[in-house]
PDB file of N, CA and C in Angstrom:
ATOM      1  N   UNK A   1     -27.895  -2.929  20.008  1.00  0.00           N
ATOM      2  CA  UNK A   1     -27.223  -3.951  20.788  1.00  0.00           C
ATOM      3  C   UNK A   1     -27.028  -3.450  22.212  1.00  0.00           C
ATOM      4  N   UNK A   2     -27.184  -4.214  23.145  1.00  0.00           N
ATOM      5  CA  UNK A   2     -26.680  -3.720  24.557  1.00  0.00           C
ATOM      6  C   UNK A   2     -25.361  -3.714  24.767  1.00  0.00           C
ATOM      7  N   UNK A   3     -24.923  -3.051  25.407  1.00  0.00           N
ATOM      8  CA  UNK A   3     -23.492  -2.375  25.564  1.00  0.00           C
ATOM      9  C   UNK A   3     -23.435  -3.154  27.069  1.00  0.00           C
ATOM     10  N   UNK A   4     -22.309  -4.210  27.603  1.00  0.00           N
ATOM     11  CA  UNK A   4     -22.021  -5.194  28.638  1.00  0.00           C
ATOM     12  C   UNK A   4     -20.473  -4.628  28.520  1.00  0.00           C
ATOM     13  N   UNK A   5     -19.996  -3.523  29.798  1.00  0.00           N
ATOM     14  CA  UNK A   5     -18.963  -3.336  29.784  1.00  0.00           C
ATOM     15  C   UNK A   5     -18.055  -4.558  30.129  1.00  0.00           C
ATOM     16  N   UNK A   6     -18.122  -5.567  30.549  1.00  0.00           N
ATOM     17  CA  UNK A   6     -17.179  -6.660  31.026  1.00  0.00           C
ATOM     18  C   UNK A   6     -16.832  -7.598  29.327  1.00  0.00           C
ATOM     19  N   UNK A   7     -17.914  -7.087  28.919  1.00  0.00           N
ATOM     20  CA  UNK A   7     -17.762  -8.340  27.826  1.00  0.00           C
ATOM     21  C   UNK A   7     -17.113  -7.790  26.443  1.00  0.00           C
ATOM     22  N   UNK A   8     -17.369  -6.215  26.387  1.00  0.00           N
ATOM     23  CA  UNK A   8     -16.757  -5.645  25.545  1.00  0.00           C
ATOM     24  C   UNK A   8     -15.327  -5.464  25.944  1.00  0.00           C
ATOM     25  N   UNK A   9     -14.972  -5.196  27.111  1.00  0.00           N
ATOM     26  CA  UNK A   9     -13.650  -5.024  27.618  1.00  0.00           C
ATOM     27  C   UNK A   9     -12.869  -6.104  27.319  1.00  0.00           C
ATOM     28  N   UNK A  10     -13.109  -7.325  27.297  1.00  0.00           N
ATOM     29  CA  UNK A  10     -12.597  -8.537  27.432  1.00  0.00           C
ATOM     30  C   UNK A  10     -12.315  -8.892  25.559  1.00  0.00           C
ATOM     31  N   UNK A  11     -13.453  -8.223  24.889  1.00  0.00           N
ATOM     32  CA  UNK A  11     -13.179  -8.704  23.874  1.00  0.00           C
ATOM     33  C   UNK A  11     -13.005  -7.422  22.553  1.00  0.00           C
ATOM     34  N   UNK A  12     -12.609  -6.589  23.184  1.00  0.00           N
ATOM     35  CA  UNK A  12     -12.260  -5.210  22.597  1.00  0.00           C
ATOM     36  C   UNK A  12     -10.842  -5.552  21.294  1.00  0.00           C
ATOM     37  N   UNK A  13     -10.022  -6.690  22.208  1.00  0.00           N
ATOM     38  CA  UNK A  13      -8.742  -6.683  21.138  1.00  0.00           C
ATOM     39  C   UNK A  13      -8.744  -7.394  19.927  1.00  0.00           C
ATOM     40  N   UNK A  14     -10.152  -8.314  20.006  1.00  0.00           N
ATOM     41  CA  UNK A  14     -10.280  -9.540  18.765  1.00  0.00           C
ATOM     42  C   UNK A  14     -11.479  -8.614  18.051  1.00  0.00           C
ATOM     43  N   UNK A  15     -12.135  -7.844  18.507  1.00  0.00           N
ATOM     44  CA  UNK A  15     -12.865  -7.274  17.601  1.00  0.00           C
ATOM     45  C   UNK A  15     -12.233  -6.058  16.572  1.00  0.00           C
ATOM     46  N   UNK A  16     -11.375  -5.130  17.551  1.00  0.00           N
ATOM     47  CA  UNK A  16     -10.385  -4.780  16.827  1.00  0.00           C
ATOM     48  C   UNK A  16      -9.601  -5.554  15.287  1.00  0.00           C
ATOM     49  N   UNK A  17      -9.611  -6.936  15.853  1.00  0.00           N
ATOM     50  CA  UNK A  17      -8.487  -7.555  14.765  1.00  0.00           C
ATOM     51  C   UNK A  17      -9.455  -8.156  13.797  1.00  0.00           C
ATOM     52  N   UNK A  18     -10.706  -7.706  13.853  1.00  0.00           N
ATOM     53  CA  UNK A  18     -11.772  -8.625  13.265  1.00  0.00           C
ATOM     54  C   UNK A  18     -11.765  -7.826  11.738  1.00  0.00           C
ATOM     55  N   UNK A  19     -11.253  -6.672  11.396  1.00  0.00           N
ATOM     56  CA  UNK A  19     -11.652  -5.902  10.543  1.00  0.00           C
ATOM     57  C   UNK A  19     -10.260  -6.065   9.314  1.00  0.00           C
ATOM     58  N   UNK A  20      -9.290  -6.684  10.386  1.00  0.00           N
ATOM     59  CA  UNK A  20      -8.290  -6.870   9.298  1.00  0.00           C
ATOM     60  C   UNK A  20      -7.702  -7.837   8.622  1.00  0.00           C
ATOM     61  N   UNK A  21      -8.839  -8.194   7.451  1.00  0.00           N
ATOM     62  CA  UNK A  21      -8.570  -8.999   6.333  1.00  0.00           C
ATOM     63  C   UNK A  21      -9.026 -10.748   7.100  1.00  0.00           C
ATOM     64  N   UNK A  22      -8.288 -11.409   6.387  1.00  0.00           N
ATOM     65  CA  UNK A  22      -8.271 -12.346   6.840  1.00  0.00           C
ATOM     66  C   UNK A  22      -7.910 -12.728   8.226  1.00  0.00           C
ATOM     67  N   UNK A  23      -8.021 -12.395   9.219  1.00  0.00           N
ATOM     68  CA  UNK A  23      -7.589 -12.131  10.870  1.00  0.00           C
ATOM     69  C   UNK A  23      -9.573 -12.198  11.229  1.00  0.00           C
ATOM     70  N   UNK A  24     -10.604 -12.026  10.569  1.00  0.00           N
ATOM     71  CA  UNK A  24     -11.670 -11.694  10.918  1.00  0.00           C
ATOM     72  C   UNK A  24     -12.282 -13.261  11.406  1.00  0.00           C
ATOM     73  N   UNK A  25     -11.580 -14.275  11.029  1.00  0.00           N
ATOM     74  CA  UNK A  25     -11.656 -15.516  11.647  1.00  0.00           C
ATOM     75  C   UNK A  25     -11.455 -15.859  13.085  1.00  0.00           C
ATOM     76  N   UNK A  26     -10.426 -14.778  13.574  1.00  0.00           N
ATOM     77  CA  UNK A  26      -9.785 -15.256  14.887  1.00  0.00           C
ATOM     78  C   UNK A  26     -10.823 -14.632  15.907  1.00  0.00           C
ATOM     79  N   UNK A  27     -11.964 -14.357  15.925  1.00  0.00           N
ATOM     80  CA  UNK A  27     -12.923 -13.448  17.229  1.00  0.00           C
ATOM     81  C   UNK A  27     -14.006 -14.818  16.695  1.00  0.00           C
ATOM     82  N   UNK A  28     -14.076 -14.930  15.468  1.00  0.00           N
ATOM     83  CA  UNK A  28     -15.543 -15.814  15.309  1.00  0.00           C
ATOM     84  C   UNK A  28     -15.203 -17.425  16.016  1.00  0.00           C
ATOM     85  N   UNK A  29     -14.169 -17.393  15.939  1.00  0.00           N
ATOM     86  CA  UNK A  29     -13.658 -19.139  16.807  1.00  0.00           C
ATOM     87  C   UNK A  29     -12.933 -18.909  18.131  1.00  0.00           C
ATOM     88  N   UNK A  30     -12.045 -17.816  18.312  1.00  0.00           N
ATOM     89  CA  UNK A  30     -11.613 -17.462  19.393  1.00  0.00           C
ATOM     90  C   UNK A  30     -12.346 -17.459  20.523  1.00  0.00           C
ATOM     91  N   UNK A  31     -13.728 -16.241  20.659  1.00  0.00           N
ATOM     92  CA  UNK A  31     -14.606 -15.529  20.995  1.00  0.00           C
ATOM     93  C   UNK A  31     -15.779 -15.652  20.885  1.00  0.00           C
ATOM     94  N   UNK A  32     -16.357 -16.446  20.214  1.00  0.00           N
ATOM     95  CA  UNK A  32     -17.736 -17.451  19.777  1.00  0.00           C
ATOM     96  C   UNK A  32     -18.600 -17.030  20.902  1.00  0.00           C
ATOM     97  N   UNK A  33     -18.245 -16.670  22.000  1.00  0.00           N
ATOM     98  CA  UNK A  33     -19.333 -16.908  23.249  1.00  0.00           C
ATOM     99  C   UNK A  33     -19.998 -14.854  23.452  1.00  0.00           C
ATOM    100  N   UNK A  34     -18.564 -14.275  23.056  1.00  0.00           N
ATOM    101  CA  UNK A  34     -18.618 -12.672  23.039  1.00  0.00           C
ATOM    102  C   UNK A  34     -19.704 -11.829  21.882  1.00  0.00           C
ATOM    103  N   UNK A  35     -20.422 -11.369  22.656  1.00  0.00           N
ATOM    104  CA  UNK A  35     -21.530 -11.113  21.478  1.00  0.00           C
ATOM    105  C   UNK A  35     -20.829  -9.636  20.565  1.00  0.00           C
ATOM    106  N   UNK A  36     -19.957  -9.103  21.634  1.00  0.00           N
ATOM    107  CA  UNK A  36     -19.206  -8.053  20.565  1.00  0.00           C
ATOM    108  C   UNK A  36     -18.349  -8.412  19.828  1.00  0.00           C
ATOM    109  N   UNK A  37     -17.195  -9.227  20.333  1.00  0.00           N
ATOM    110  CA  UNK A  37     -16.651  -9.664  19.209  1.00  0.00           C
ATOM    111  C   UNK A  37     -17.176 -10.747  17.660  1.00  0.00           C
ATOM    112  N   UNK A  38     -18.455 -11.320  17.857  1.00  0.00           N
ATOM    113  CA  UNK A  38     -19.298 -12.151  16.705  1.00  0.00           C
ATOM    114  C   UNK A  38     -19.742 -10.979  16.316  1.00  0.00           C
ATOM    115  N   UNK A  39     -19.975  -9.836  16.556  1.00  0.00           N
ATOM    116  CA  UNK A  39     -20.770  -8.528  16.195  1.00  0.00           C
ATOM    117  C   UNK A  39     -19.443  -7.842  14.974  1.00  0.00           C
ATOM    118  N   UNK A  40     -18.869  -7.580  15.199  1.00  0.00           N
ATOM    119  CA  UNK A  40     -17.336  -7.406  14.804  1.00  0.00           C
ATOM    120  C   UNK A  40     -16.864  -7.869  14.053  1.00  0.00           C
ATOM    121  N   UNK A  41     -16.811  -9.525  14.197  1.00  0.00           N
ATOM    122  CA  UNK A  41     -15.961 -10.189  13.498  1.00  0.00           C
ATOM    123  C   UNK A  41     -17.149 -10.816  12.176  1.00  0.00           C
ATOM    124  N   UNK A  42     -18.661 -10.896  12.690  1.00  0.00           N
ATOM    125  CA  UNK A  42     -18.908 -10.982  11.094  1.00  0.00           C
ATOM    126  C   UNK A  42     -19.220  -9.653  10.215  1.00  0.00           C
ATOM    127  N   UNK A  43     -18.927  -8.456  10.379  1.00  0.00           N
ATOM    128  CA  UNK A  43     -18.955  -7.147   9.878  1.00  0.00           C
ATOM    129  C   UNK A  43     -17.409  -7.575   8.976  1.00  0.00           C
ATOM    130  N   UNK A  44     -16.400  -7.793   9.452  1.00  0.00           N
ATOM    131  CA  UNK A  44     -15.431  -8.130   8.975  1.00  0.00           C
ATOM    132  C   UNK A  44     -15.161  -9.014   7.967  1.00  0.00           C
ATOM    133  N   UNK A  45     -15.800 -10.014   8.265  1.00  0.00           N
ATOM    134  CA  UNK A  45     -15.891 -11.518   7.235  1.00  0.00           C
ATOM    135  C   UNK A  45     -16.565 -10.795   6.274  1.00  0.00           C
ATOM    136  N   UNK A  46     -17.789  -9.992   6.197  1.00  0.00           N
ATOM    137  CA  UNK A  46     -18.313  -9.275   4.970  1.00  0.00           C
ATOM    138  C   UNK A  46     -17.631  -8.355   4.359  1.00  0.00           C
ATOM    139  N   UNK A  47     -16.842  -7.673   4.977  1.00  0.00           N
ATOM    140  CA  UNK A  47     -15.762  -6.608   4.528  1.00  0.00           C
ATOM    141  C   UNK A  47     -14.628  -7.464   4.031  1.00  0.00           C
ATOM    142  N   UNK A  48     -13.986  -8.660   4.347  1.00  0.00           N
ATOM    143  CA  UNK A  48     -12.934  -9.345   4.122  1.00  0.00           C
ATOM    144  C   UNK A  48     -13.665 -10.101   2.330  1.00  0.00           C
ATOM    145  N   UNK A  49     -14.833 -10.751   2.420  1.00  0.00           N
ATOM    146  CA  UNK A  49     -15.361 -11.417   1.041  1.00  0.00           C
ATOM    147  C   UNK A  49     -15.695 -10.201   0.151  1.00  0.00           C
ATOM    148  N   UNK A  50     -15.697  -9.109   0.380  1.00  0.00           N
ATOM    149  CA  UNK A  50     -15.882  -7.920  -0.324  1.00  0.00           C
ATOM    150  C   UNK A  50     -14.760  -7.605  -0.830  1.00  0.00           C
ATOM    151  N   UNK A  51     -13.705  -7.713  -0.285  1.00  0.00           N
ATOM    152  CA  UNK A  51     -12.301  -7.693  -0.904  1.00  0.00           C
ATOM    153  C   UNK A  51     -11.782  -8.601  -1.964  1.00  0.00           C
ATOM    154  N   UNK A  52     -11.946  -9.555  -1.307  1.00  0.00           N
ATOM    155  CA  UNK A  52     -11.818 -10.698  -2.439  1.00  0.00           C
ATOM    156  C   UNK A  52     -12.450 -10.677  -3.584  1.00  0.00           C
ATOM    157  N   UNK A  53     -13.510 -10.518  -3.447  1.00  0.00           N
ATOM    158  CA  UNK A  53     -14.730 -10.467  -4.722  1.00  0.00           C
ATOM    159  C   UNK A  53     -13.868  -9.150  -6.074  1.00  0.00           C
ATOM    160  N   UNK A  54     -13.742  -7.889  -4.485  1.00  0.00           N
ATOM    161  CA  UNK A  54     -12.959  -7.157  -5.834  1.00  0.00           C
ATOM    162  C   UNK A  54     -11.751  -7.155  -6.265  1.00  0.00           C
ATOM    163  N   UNK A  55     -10.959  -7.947  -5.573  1.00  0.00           N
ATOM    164  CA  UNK A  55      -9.681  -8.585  -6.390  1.00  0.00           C
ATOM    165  C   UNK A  55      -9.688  -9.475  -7.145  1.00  0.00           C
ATOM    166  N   UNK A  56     -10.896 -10.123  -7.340  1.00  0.00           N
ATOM    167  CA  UNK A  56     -10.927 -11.333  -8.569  1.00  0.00           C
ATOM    168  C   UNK A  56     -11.220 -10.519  -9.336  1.00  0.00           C
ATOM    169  N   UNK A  57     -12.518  -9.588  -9.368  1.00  0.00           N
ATOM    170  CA  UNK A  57     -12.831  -9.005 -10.466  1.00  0.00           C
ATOM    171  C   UNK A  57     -11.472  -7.926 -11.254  1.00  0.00           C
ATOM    172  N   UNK A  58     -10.678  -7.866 -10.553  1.00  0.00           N
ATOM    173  CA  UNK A  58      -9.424  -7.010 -10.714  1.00  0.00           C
ATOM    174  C   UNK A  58      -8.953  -7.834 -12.261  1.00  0.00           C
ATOM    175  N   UNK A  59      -8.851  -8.870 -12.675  1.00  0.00           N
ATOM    176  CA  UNK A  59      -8.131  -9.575 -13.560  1.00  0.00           C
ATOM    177  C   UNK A  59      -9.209  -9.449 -15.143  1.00  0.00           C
ATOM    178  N   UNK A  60     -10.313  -8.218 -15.191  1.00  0.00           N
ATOM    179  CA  UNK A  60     -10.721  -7.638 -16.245  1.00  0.00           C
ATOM    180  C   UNK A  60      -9.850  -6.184 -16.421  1.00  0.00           C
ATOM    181  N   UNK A  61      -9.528  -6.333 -17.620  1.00  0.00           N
ATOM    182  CA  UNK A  61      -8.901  -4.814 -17.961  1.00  0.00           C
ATOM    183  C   UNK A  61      -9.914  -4.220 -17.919  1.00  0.00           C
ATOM    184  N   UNK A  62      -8.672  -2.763 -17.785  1.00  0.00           N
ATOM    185  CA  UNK A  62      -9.561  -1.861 -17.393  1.00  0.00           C
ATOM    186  C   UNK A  62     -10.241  -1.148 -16.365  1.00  0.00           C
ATOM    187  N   UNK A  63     -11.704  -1.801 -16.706  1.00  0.00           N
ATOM    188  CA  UNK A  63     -12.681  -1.833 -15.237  1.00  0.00           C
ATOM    189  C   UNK A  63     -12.389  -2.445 -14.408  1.00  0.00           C
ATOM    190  N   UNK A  64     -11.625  -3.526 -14.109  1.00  0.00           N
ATOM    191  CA  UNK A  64     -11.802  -4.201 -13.364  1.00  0.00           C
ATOM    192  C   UNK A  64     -10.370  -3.391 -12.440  1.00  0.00           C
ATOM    193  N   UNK A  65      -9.587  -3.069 -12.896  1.00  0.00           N
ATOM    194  CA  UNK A  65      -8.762  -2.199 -12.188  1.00  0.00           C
ATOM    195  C   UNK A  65      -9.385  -1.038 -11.442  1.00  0.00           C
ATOM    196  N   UNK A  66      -9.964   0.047 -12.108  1.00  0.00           N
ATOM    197  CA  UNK A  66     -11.134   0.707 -11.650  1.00  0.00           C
ATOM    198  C   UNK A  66     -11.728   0.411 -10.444  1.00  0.00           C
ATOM    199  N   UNK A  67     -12.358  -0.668 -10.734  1.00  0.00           N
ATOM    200  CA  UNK A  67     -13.079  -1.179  -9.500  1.00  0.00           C
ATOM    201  C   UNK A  67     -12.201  -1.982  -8.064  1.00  0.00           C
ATOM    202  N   UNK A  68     -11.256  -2.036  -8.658  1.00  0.00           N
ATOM    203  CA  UNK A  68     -10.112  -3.093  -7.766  1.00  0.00           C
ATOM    204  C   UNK A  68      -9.824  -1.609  -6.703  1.00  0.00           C
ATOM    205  N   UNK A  69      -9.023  -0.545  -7.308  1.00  0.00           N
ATOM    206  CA  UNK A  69      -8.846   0.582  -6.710  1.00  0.00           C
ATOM    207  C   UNK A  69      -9.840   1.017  -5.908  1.00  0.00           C
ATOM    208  N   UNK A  70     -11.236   1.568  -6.218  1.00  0.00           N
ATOM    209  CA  UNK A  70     -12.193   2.349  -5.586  1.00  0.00           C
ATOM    210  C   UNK A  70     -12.798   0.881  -4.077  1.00  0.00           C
ATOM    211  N   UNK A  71     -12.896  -0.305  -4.617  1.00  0.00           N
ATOM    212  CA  UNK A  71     -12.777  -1.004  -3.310  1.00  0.00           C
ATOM    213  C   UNK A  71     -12.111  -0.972  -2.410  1.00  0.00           C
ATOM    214  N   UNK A  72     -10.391  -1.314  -2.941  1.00  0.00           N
ATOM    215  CA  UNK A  72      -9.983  -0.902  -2.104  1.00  0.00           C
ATOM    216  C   UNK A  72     -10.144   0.405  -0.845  1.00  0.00           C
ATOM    217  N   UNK A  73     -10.447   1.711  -1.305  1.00  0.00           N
ATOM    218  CA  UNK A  73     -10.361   2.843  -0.284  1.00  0.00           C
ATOM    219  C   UNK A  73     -12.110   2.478   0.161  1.00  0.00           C
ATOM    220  N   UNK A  74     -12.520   1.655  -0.109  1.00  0.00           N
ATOM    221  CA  UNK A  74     -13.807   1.547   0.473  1.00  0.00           C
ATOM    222  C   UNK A  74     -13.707   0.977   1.805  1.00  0.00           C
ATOM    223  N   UNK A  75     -12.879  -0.278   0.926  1.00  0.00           N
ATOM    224  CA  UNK A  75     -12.514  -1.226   2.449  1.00  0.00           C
ATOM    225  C   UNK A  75     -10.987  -0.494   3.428  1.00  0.00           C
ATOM    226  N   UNK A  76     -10.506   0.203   3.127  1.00  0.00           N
ATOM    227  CA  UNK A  76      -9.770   1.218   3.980  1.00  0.00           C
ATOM    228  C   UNK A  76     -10.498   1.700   4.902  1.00  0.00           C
ATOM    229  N   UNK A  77     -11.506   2.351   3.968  1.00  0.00           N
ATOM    230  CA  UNK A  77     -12.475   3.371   5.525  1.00  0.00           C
ATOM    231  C   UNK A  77     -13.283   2.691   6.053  1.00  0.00           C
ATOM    232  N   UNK A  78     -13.664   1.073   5.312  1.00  0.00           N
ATOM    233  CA  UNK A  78     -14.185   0.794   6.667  1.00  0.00           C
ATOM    234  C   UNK A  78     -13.709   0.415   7.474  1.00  0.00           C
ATOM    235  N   UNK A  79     -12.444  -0.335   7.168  1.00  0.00           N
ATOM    236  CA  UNK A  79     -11.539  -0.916   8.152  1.00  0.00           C
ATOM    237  C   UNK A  79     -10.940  -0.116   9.275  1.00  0.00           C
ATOM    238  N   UNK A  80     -10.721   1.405   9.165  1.00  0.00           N
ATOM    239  CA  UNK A  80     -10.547   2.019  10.159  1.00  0.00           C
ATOM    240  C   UNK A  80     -11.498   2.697  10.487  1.00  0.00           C
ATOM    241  N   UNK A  81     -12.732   2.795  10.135  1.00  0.00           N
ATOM    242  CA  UNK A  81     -14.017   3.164  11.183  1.00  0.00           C
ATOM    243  C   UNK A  81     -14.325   1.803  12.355  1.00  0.00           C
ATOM    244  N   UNK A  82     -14.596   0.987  11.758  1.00  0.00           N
ATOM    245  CA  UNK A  82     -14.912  -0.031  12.398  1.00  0.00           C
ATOM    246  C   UNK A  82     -13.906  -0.663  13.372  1.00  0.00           C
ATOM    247  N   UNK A  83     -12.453  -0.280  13.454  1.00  0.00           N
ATOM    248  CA  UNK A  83     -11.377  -0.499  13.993  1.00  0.00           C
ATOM    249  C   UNK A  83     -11.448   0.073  15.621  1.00  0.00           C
ATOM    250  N   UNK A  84     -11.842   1.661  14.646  1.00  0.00           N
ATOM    251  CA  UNK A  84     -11.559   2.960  15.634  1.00  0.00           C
ATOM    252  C   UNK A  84     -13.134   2.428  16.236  1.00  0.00           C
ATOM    253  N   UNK A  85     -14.445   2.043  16.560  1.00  0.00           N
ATOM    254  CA  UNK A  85     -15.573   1.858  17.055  1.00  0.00           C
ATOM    255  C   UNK A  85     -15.004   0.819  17.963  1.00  0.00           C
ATOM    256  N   UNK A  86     -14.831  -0.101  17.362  1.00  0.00           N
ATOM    257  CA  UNK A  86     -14.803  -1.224  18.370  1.00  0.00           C
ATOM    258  C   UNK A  86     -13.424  -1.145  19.453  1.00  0.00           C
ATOM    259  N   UNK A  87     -12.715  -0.405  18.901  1.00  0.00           N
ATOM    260  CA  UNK A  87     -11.537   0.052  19.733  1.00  0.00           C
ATOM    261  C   UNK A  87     -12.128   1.332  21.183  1.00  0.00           C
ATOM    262  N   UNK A  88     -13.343   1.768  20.556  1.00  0.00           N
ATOM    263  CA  UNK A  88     -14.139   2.424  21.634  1.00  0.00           C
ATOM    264  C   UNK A  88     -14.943   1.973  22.397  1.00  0.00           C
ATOM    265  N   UNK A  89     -15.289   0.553  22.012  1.00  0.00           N
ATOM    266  CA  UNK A  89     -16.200  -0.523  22.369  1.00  0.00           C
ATOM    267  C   UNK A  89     -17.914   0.389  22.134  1.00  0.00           C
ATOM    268  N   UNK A  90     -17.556   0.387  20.959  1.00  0.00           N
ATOM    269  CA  UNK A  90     -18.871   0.424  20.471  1.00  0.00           C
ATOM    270  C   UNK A  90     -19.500  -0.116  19.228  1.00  0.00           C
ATOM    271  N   UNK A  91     -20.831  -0.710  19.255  1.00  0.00           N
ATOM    272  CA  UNK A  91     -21.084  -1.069  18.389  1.00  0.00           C
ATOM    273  C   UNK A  91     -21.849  -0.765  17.189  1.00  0.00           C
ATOM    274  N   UNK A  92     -20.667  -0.246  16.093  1.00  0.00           N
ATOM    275  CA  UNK A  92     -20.728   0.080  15.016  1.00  0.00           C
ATOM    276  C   UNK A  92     -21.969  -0.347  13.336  1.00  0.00           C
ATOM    277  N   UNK A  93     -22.642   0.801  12.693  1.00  0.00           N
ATOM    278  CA  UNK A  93     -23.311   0.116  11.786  1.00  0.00           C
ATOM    279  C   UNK A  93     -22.670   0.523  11.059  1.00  0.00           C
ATOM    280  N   UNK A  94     -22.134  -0.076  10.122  1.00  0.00           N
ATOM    281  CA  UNK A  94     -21.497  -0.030   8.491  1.00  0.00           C
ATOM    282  C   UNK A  94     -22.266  -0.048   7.328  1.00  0.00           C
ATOM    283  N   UNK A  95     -22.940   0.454   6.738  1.00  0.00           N
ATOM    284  CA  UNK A  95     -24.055   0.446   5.865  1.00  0.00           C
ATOM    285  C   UNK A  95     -24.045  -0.472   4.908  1.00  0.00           C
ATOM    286  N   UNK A  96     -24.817  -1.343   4.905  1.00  0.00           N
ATOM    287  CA  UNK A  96     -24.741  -2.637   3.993  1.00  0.00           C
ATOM    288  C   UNK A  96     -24.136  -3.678   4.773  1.00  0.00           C
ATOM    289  N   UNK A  97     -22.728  -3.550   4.904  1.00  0.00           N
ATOM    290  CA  UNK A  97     -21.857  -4.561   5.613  1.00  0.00           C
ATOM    291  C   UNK A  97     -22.865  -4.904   7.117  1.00  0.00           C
ATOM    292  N   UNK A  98     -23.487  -4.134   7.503  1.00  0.00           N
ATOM    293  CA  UNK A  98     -24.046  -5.093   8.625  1.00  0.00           C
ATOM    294  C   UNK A  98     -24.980  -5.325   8.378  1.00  0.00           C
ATOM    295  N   UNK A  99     -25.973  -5.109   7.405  1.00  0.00           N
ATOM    296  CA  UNK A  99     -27.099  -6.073   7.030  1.00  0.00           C
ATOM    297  C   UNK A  99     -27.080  -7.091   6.444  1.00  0.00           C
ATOM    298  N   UNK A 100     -26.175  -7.254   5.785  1.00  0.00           N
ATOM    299  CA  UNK A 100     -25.447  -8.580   5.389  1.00  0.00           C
ATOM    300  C   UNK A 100     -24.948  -9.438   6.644  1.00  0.00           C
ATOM    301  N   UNK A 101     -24.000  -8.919   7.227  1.00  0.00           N
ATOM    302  CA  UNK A 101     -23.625  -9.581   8.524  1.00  0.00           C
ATOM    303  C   UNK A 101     -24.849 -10.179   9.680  1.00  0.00           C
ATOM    304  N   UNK A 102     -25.738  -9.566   9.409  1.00  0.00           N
ATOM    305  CA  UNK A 102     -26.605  -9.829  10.840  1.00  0.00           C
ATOM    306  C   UNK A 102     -27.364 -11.269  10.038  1.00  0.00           C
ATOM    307  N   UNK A 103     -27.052 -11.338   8.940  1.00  0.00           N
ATOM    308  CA  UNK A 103     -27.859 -12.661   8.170  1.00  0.00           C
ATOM    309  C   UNK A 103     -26.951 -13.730   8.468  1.00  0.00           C
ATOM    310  N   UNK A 104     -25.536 -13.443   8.592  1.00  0.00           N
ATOM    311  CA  UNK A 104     -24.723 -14.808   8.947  1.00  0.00           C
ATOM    312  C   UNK A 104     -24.833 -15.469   9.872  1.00  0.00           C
ATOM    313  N   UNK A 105     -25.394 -16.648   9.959  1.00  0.00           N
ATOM    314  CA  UNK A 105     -25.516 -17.768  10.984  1.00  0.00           C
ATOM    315  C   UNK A 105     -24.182 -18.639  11.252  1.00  0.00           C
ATOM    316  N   UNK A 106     -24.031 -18.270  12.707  1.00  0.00           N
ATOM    317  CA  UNK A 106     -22.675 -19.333  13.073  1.00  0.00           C
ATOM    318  C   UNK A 106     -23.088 -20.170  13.894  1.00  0.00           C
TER     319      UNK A 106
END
């Protein structure tokens, strides 16, 4: 991605907020025009439906606890890698989460 210091500067604080949880909405409608924050904020929306997915699956005993836990610290570290990147204004690859993301059409 090209690095546009005016545009990352401007949109450094919604990409920041893009990673946390349901908040990953507010850069994709906010910011629509910011190519870092849509960069950001759909890394987030994939990290945010990744959560969900493993909190539904949470309601199998057992495993599904298992798996509820180990997501969770998944989506921890990414949430503060991707926090701490875009808080540097840089743009971050998350393995998986952005190949997924770069498929979302807004």
């Amino acid at each position: 991605m090209e690095k546009n210091s005016k545009e990352i500067e401007e949109g450094k604080i919604f990409a920041v907020v893009a990673y946390w949880g349901f908040l990953c909405i507010l850069p994709l409608i906010l910011k629509k025009d910011n190519k870092f924050c849509v960069y950001h904020g759909k890394q987030g929306l994939v990290l945010f439906i990744f959560l969900v997915g493993a909190f539904l699956f949470n309601v199998i005993p057992g495993v599904g606890q298992f798996v509820w836990h180990w997501a969770s610290y998944i989506y921890l570290l990414a949430l503060l890698w991707g926090s701490l990147q875009s808080l540097l204004g840089n743009y971050c690859r998350i393995p998986i989460v952005t190949d997924l993301a770069e498929k979302i059409v807004l």
